[in-house]
Protein backbone atom coordinates (compact mmCIF):
# COMPACT_ATOMS: atom_id res chain seq x y z
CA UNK A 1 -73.90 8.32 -194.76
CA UNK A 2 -74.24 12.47 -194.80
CA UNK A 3 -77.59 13.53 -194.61
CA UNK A 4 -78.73 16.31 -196.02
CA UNK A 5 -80.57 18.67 -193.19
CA UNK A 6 -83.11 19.60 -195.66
CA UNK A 7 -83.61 15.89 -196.76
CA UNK A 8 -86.88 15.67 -194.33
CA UNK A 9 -88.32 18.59 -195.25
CA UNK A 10 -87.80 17.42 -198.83
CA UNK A 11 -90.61 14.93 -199.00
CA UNK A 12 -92.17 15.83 -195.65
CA UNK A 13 -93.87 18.91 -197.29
CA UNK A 14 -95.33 16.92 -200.16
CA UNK A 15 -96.50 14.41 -198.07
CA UNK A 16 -98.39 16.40 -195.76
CA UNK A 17 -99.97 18.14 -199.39
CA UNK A 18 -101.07 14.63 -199.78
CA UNK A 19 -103.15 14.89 -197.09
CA UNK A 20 -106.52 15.26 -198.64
CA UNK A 21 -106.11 12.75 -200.46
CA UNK A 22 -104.85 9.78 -197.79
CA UNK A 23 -107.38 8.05 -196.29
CA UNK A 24 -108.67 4.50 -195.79
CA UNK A 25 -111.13 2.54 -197.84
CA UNK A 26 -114.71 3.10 -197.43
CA UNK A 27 -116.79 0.01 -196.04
CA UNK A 28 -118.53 0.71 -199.17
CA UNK A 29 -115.22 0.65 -201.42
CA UNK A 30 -114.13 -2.95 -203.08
CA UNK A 31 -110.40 -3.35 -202.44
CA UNK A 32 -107.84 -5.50 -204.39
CA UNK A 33 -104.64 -5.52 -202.12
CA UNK A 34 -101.80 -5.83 -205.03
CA UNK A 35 -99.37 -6.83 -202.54
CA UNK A 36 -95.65 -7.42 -204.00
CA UNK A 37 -92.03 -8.00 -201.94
CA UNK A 38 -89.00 -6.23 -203.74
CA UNK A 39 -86.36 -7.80 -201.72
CA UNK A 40 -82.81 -6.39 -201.99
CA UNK A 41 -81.31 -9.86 -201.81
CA UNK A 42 -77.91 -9.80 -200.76
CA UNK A 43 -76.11 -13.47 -199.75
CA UNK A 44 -72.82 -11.65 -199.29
CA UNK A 45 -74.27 -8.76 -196.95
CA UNK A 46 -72.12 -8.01 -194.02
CA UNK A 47 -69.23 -9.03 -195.67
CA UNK A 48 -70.32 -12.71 -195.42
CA UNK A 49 -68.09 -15.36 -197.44
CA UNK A 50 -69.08 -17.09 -200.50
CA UNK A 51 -69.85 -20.40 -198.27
CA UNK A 52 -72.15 -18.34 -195.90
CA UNK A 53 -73.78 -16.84 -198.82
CA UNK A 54 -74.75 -20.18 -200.09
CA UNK A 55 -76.05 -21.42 -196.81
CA UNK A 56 -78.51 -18.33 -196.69
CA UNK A 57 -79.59 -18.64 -200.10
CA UNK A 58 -80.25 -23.08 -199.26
CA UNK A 59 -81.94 -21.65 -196.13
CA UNK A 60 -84.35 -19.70 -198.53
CA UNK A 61 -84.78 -22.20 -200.85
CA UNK A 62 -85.88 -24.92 -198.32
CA UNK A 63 -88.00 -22.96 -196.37
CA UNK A 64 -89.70 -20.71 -198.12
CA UNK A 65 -92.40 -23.48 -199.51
CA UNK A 66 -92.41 -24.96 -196.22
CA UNK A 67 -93.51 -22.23 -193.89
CA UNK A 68 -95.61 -20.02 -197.04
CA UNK A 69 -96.45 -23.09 -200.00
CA UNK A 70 -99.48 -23.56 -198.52
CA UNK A 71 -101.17 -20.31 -198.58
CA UNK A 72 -103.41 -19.01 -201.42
CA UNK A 73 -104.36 -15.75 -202.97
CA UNK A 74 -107.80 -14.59 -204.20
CA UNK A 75 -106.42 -15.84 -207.55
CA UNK A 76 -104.97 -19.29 -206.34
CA UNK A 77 -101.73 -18.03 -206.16
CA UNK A 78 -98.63 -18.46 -203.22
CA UNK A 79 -96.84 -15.56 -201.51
CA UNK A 80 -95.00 -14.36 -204.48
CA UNK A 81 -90.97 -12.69 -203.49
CA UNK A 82 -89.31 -10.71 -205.88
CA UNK A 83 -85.54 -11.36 -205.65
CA UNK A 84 -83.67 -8.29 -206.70
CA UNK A 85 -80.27 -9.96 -207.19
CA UNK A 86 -77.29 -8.05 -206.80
CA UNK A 87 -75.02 -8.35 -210.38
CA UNK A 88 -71.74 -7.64 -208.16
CA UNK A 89 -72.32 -10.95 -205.93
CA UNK A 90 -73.49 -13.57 -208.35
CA UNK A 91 -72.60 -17.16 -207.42
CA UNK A 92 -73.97 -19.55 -210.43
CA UNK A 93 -74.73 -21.96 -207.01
CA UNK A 94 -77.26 -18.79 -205.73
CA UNK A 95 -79.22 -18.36 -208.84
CA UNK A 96 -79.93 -22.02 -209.58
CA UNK A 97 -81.21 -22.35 -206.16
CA UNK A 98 -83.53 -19.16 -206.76
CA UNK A 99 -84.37 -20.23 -210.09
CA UNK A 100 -86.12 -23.08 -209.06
CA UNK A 101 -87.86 -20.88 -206.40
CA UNK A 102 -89.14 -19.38 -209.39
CA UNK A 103 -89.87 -21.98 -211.37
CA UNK A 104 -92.05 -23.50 -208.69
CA UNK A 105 -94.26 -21.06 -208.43
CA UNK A 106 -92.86 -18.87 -205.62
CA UNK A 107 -91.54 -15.89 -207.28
CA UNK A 108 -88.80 -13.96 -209.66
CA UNK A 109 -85.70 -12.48 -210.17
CA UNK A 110 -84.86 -9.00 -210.91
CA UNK A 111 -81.44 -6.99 -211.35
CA UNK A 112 -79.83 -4.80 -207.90
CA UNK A 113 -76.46 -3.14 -208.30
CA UNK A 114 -74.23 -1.43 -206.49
CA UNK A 115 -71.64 0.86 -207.47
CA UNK A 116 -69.05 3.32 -206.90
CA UNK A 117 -67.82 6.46 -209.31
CA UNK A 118 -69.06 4.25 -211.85
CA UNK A 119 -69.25 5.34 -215.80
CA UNK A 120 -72.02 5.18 -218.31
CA UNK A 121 -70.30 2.82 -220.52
CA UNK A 122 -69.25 0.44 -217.87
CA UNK A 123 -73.07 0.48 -216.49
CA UNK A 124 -74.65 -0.14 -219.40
CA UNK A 125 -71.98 -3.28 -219.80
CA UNK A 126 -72.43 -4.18 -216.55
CA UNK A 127 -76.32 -4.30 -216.56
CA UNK A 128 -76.27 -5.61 -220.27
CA UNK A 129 -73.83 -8.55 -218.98
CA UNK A 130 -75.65 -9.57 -216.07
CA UNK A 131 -78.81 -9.33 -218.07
CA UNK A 132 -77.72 -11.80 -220.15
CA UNK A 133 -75.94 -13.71 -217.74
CA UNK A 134 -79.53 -14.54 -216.11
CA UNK A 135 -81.89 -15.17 -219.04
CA UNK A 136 -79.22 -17.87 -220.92
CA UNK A 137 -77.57 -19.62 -218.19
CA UNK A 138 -80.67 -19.51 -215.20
CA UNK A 139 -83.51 -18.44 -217.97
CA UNK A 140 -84.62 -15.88 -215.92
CA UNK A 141 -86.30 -12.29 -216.19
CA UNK A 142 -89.40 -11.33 -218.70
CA UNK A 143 -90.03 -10.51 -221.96
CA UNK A 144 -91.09 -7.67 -223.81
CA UNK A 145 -93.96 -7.64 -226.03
CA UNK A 146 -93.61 -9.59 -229.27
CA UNK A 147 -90.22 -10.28 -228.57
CA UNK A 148 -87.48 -13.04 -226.99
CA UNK A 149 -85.75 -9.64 -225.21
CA UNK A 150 -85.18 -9.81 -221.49
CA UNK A 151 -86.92 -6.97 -219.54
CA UNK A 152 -86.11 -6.75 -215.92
CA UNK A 153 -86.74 -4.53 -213.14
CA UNK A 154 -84.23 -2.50 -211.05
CA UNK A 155 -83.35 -1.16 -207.54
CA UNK A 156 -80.61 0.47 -206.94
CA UNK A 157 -77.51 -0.13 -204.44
CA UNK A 158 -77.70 1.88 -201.36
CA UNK A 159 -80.90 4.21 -202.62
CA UNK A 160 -78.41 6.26 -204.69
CA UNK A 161 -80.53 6.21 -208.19
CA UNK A 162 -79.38 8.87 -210.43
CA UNK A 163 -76.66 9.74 -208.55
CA UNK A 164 -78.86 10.66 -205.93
CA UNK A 165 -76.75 11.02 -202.47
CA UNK A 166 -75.76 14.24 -201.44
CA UNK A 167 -72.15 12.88 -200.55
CA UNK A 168 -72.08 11.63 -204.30
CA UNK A 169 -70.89 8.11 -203.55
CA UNK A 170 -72.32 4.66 -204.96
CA UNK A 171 -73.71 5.68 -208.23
CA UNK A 172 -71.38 8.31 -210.50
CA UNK A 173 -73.96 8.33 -213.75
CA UNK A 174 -76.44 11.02 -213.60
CA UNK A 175 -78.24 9.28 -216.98
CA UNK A 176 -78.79 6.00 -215.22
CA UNK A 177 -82.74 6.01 -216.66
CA UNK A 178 -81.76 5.75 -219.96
CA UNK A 179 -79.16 3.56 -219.70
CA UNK A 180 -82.01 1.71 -217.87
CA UNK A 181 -84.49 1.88 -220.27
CA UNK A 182 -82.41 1.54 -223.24
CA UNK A 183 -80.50 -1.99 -221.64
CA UNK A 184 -84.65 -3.72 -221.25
CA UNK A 185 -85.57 -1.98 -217.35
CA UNK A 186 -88.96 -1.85 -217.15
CA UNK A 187 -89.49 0.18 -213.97
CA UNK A 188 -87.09 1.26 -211.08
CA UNK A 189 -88.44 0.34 -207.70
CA UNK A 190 -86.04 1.64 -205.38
CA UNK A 191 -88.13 3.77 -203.24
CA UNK A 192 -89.40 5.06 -200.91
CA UNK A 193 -85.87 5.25 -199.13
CA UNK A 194 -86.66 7.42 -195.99
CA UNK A 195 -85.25 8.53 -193.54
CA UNK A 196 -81.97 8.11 -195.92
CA UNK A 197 -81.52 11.52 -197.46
CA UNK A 198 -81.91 9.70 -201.19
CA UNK A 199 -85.67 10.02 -200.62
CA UNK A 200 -87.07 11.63 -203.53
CA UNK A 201 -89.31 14.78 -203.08
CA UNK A 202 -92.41 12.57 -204.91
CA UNK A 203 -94.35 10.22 -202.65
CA UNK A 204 -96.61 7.34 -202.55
CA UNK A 205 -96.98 7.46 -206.48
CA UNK A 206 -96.42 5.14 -209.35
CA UNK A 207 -95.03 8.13 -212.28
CA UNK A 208 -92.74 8.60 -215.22
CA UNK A 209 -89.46 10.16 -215.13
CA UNK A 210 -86.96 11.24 -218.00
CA UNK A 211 -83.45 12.05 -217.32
CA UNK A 212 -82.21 15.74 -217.09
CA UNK A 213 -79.10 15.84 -219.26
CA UNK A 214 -76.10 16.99 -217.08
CA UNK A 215 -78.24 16.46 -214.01
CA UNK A 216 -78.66 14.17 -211.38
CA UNK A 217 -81.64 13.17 -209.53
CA UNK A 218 -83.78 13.28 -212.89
CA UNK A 219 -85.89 11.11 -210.71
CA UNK A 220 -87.43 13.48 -208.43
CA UNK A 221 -89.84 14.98 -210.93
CA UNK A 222 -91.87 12.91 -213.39
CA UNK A 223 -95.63 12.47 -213.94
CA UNK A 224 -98.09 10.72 -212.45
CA UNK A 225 -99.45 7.85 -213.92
CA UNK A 226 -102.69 8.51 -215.74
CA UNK A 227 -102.35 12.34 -216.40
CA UNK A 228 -101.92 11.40 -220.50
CA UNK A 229 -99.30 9.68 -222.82
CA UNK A 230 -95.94 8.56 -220.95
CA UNK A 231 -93.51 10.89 -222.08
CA UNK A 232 -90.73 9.95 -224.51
CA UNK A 233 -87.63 8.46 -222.83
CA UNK A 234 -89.36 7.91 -219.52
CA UNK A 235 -89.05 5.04 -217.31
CA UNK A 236 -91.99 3.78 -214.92
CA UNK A 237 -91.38 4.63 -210.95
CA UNK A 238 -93.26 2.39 -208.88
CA UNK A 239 -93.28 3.50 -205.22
CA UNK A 240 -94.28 1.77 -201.83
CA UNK A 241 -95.73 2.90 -199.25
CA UNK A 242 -94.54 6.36 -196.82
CA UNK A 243 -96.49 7.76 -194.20
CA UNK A 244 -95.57 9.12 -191.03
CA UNK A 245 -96.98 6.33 -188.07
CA UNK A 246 -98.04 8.18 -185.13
CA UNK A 247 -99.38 4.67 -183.28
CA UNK A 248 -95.24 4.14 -183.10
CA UNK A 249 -94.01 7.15 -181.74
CA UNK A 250 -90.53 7.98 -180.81
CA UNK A 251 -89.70 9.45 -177.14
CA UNK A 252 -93.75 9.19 -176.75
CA UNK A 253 -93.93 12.41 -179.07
CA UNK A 254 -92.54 12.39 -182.64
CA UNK A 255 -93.93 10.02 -184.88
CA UNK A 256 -91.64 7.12 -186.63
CA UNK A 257 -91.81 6.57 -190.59
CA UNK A 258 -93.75 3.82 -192.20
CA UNK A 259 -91.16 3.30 -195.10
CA UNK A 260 -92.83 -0.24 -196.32
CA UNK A 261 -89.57 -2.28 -195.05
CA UNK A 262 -90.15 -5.71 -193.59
CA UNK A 263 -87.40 -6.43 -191.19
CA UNK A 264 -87.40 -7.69 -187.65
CA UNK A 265 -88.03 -4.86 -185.66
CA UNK A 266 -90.90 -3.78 -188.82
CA UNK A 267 -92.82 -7.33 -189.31
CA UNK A 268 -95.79 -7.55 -191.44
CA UNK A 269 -99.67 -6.81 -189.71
CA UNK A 270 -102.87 -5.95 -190.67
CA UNK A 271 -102.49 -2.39 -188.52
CA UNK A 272 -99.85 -1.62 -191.54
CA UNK A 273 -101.90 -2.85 -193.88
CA UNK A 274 -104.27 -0.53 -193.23
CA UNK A 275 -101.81 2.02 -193.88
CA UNK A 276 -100.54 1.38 -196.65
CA UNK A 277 -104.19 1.18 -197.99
CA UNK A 278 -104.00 4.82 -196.81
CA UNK A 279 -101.35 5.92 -199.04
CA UNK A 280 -103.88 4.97 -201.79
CA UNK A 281 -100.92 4.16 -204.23
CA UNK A 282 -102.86 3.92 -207.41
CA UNK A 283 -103.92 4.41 -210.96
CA UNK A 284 -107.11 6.37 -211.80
CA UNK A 285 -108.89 4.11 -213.73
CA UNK A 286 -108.85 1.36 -211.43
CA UNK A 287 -109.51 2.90 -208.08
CA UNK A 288 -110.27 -0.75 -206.64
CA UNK A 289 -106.66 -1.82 -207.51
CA UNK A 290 -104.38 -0.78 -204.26
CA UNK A 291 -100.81 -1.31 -205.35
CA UNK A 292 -98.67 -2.16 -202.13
CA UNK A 293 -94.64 -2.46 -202.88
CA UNK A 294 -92.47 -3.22 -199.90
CA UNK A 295 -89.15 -4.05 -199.85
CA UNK A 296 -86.33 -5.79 -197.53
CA UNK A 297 -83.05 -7.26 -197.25
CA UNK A 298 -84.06 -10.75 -196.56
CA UNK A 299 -81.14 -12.61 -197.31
CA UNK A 300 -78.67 -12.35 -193.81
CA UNK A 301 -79.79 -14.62 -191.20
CA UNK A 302 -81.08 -11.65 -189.16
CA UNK A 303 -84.19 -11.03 -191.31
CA UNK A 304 -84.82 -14.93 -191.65
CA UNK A 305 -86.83 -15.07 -188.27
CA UNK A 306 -89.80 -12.52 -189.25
CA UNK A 307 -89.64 -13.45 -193.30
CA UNK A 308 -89.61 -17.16 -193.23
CA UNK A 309 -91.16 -17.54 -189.14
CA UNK A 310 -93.94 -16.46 -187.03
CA UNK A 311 -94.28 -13.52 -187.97
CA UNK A 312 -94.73 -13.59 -191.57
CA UNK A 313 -97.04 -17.07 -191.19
CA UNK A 314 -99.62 -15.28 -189.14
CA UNK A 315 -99.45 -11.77 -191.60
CA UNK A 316 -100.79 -14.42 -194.25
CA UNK A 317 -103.01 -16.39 -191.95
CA UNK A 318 -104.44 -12.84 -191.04
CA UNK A 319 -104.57 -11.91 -194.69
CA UNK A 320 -106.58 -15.16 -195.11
CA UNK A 321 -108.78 -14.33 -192.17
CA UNK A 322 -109.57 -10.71 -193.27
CA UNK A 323 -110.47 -11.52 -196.99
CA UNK A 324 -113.12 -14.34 -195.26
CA UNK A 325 -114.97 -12.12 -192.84
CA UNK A 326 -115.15 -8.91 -195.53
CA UNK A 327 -116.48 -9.83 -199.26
CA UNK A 328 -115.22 -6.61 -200.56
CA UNK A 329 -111.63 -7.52 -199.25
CA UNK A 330 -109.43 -9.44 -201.98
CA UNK A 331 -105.74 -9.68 -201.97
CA UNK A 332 -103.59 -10.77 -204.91
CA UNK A 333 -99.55 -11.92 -204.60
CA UNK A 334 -97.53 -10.31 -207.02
CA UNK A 335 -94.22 -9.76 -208.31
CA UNK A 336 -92.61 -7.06 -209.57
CA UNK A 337 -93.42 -7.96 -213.29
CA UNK A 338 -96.70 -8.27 -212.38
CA UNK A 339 -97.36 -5.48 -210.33
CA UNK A 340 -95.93 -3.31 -213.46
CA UNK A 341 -98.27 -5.19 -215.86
CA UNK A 342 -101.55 -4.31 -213.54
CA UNK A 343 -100.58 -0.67 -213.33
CA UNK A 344 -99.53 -0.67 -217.52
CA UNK A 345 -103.21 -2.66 -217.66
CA UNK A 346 -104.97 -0.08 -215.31
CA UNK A 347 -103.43 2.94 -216.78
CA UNK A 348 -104.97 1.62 -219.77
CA UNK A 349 -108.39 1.32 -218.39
CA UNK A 350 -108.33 -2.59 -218.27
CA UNK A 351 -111.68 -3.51 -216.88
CA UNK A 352 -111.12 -7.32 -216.43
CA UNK A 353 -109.63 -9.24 -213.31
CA UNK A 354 -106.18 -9.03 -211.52
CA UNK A 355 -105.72 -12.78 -212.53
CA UNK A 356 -106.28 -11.38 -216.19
CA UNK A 357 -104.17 -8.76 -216.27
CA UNK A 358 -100.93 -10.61 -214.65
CA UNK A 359 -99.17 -10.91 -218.13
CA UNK A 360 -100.97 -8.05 -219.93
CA UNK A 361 -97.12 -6.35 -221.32
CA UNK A 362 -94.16 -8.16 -220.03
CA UNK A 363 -93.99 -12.19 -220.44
CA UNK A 364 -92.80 -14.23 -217.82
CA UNK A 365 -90.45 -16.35 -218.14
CA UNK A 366 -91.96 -19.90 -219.26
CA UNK A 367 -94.16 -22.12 -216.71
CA UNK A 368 -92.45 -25.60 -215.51
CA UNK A 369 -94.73 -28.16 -214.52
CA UNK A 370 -94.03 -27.65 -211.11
CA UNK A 371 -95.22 -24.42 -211.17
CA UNK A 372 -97.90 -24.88 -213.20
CA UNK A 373 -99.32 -26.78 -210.27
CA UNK A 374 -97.88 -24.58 -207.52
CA UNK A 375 -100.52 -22.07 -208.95
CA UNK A 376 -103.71 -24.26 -209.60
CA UNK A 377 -105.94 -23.47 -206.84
CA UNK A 378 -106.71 -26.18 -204.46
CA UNK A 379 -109.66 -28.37 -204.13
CA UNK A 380 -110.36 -27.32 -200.85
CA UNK A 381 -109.22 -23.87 -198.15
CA UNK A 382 -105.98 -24.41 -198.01
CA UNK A 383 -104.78 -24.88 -193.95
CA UNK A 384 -102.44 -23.18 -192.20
């Protein structure tokens, strides 16, 4: 991929105007960790065959309750993982098997594309299609308000929202947030992207942008969440978490990024926890609410070790551990849906509970009974 040599300095300079502002929780401070996993899932990355694809997703499917079903949120809840399914690789095989991840309790689907000198017309039939395609045949995705209408969420293939890489390839439709927003996306969630030069100049914020007509990029201006009305024609931006990490430093000098990916050589802790409490990604009215998006590509078997192993077992045991020994500590698992109906509930100064607010805008899809009692909170501490 090119890289732009003024990419860095691009988001680097806002960032360190952010400064101020970063810093960790109080002692004093109550602090509801909204914690959600946007996974770019991807059975066919690497060029893997249909067969292989399948065995990743079964590999999922059976282990994900097994090493995670038995851990609970402040609300009851399991890990929730938010499967951003890729429209170009469906397999009918893949989304059953996710679908009754979902159904039990253990998360949702959203939409992920990739494409290539693409068109608006053949976008908005490609994202309409697989829409579709995954609410009738899997019954899948939300719904909007008063309505049967799917409503999804979307990350983009390879960062490139808006036509956003500076080599031009895998997008080729500048007006991608209306075509977005006018085919039932709810909120984009593709970033933060850095160090890849797609990295918009706007960091650690949840904020509205409207396309530019003629322009790319529309993306990297907007405004922030809880500065007024939304503006007409915008769609929601929810960010994760980017801070420079100068406890990881590269050559001993230069620190590395903290880009909120989970991956095997970035595995969950409570050290990163604590930063991305730092980035203080939230909406004004409900300072306690701390919304923390991360994101991976947890399908190939490399990533299977730290998401469905060790490493993500103790992250939750920790979790657990943390929320016991501090009573102003709570942590919630959510999914995308619900992360964007807390900050739509916040930015309209909800004053009830996280657990309250999970369906405040977009419905999820309906409860089987198997989830119904994946959620119920147990008699008794769950153990790990």
């Amino acid at each position: 991929m090119m890289k732009s040599p003024h990419s860095a300095a691009r988001w680097l300079i806002p960032y360190l105007l952010q400064t101020p502002h970063r810093r960790a929780p109080a002692a004093h401070e109550d602090v509801h960790l909204l914690l959600g996993v946007c996974d770019h899932y991807e059975p066919r990355a690497e060029g893997a065959s249909v067969a292989q694809g399948l065995e990743r997703v079964q590999h999922w499917a059976r282990e994900y309750p097994r090493q995670l079903g038995n851990f609970r949120d402040a609300d009851g809840r399991p890990p929730r993982h938010s499967f951003f399914f890729p429209a170009e690789e469906y397999e009918e095989e893949y989304l059953d098997l996710l679908a009754g991840l979902c159904q039990d309790g253990f998360g949702e689907v959203e939409i992920h594309f990739h494409h290539h000198n693409d068109s608006p017309e053949n976008l908005r039939n490609s994202l309409t299609d697989f829409r579709d395609l995954l609410r009738s045949r899997h019954g899948l995705l939300g719904s909007w308000p008063d309505s049967d209408e799917p409503a999804y969420g979307f990350i983009h293939g390879i960062w490139a929202l808006c036509n956003s890489r500076p080599d031009g390839r895998c997008c080729g439709v500048n007006n991608e947030l209306d075509i977005l927003r006018e085919t039932g996306c709810y909120a984009d969630f593709t970033y933060p992207s850095a160090p890849s030069p797609t990295q918009p100049p706007i960091v650690n914020s949840i904020y509205y942008a409207v396309d530019q007509p003629g322009k790319s990029c529309s993306h990297h201006a907007g405004k922030q969440i809880g500065n007024g009305d939304a503006p007409d024609g915008a769609l929601l931006q929810v960010q994760g978490p980017l801070l420079l990490d100068w406890q990881r430093r590269k050559w001993g000098l230069l620190p590395r990024i903290e880009n909120a990916c989970l991956q095997r050589t970035q595995p969950p802790s409570l050290a990163r926890i604590d930063r991305w409490l730092r980035a203080r990604i939230q909406v004004p009215k409900r300072p306690d609410w701390f919304f923390v998006k991360l994101h991976a590509h947890g399908a190939p078997e490399d990533a299977h070790q730290t998401l469905l192993g060790e490493p993500t077992v103790r992250f939750h045991e920790a979790l657990a551990e943390r929320a016991r020994t501090n009573p102003r500590f709570h942590y919630h698992y959510v999914s995308a849906r619900e992360m964007f109906n807390l900050i739509k509930a916040a930015e309209a100064g909800f004053a009830g509970s996280v657990e309250e607010a999970r369906d405040y805008y977009i419905r999820a899809m309906p409860l089987s009974d198997s989830q119904s009692r994946s959620n119920a909170k147990p008699q008794a501490a769950a153990t790990y």
